[in-house]
N, C-alpha and C. Protein backbone atom coordinates (compact mmCIF):
# COMPACT_ATOMS: atom_id res chain seq x y z
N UNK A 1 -41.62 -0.49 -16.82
CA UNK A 1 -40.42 0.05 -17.42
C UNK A 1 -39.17 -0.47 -16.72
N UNK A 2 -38.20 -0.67 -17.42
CA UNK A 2 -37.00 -1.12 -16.75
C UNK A 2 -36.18 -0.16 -15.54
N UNK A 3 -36.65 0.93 -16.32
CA UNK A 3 -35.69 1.89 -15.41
C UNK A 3 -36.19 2.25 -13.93
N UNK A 4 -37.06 1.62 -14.01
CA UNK A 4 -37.54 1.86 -12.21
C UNK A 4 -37.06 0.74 -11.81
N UNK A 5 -36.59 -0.29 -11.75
CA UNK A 5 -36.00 -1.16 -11.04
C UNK A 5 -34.33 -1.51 -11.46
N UNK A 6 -33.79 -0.31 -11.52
CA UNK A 6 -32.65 0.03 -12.34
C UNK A 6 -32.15 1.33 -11.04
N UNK A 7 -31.01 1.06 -10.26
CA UNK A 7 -30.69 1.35 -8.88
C UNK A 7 -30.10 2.51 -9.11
N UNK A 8 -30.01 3.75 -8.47
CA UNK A 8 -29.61 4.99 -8.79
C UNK A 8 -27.87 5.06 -8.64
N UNK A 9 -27.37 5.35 -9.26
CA UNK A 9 -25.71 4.88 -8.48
C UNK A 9 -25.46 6.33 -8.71
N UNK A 10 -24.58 6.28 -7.22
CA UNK A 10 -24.56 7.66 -6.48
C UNK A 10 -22.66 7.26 -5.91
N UNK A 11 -21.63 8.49 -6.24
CA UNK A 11 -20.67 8.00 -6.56
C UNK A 11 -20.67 9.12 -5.54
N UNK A 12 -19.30 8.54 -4.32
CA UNK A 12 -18.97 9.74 -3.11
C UNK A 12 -17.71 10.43 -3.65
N UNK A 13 -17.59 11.39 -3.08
CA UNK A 13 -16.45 12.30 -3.18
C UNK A 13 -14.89 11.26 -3.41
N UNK A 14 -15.32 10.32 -2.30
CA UNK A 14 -14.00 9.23 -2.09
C UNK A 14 -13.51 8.65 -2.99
N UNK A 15 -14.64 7.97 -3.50
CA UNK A 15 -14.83 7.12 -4.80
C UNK A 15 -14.25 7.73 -6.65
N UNK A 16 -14.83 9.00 -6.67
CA UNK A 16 -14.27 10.04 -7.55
C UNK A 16 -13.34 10.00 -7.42
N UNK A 17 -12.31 10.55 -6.12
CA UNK A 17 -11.08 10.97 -5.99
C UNK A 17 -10.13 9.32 -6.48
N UNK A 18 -10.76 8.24 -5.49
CA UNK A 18 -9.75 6.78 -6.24
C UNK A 18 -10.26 6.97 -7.50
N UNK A 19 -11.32 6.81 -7.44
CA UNK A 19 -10.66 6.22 -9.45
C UNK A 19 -10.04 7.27 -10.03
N UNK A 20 -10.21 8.79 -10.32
CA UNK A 20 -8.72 9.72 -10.40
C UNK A 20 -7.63 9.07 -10.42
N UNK A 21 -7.42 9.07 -9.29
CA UNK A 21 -5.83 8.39 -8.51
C UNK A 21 -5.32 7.20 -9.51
N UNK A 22 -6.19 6.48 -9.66
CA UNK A 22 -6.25 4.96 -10.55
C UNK A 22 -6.41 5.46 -12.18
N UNK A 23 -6.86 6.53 -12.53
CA UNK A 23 -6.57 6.35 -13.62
C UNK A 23 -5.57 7.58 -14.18
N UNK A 24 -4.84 8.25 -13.15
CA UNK A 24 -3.12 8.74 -13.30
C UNK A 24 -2.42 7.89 -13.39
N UNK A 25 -2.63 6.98 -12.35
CA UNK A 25 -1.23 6.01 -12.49
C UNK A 25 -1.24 5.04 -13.60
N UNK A 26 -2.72 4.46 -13.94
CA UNK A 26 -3.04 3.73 -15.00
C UNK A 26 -1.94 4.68 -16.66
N UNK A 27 -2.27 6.25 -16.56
CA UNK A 27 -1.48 6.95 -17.66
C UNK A 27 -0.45 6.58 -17.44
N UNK A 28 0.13 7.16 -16.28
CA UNK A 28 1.62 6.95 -15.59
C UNK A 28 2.31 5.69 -16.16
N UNK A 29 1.86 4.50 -15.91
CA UNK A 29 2.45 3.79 -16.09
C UNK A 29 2.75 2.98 -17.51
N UNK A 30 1.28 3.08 -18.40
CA UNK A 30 1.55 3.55 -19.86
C UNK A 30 2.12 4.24 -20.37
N UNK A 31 2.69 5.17 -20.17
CA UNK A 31 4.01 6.29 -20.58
C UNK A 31 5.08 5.79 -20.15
N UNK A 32 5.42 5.28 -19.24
CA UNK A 32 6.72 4.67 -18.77
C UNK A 32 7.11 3.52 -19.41
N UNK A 33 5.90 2.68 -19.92
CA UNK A 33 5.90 1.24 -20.65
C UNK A 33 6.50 1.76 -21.90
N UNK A 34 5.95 2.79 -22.56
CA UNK A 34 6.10 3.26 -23.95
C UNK A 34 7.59 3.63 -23.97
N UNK A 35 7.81 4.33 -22.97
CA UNK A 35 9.37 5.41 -22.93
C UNK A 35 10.56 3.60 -22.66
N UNK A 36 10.45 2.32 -21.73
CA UNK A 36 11.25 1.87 -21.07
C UNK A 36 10.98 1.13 -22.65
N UNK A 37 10.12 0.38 -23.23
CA UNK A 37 10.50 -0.36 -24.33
C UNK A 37 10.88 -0.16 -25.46
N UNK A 38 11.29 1.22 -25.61
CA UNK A 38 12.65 1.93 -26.85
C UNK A 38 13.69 0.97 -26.20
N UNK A 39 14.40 0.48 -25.16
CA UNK A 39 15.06 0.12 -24.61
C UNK A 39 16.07 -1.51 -24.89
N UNK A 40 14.44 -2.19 -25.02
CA UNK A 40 14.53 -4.07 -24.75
C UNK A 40 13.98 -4.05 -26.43
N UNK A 41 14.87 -5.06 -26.44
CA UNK A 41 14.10 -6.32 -27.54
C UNK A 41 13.50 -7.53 -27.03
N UNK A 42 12.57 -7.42 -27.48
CA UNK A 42 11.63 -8.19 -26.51
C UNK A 42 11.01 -9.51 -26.81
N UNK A 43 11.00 -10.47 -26.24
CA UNK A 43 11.17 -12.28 -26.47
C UNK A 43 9.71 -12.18 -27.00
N UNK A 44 9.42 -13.31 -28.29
CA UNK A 44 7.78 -12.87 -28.29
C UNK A 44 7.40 -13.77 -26.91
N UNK A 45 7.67 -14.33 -26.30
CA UNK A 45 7.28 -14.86 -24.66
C UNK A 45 6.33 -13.58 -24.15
N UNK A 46 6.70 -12.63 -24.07
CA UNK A 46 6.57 -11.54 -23.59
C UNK A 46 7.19 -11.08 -22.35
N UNK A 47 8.26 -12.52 -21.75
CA UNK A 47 8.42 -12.20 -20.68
C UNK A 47 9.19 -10.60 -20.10
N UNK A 48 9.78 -10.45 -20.89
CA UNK A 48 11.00 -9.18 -20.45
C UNK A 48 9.50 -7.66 -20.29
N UNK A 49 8.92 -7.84 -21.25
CA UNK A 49 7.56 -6.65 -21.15
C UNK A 49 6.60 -7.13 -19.83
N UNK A 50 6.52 -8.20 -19.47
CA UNK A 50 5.80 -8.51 -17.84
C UNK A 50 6.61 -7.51 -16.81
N UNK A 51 8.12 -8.70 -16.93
CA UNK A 51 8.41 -8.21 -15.69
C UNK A 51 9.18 -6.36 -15.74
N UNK A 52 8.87 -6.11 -17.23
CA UNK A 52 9.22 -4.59 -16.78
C UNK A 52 7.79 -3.74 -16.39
N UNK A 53 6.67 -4.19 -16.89
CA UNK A 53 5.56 -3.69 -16.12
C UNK A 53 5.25 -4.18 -15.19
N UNK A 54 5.85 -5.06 -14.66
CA UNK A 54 5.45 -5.48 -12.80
C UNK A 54 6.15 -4.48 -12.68
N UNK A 55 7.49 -4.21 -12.32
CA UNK A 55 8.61 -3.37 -11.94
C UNK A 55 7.88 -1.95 -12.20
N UNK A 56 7.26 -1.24 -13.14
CA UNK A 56 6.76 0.03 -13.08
C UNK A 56 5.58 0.38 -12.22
N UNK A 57 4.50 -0.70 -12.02
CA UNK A 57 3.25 -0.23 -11.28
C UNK A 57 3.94 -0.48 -9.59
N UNK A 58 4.67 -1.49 -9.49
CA UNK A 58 5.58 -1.41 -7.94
C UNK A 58 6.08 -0.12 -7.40
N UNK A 59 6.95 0.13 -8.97
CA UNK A 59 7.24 1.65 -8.50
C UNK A 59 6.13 2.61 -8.38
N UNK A 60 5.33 2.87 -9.31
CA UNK A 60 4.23 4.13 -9.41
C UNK A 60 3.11 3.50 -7.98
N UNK A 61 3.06 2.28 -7.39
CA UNK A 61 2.26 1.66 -6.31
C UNK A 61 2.52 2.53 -5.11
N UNK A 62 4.12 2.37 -4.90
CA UNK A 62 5.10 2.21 -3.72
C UNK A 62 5.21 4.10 -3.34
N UNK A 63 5.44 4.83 -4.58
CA UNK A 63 5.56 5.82 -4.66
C UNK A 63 4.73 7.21 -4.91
């Protein structure tokens, strides 16, 4: 059977708590994308939507 050589994955308290953490800010920073691009008209480049989501996960990173 496959499932006996199929590894038990065993997730620590630590591990739970980051990915949490990682997937607030992951919301976080999708809400901020949504709320800041009412804002820009945006190049189809995409550049102005990069560097305003570099600029948001820096902030939600830093903070």
């Amino acid at each position: 059977m496959i499932k006996k050589w199929m590894p038990k994955i065993v997730s620590s308290d630590h591990e739970i708590e980051r990915d949490r953490e990682i997937k607030e800010i992951r919301t976080r920073i999708v809400e901020r994308l949504e709320e800041e691009k009412q804002n820009f008209i945006f190049h189809p480049s995409g550049g102005k939507i990069l560097n305003l989501a570099i600029s948001i996960v820096k902030e939600e990173l830093e903070g």
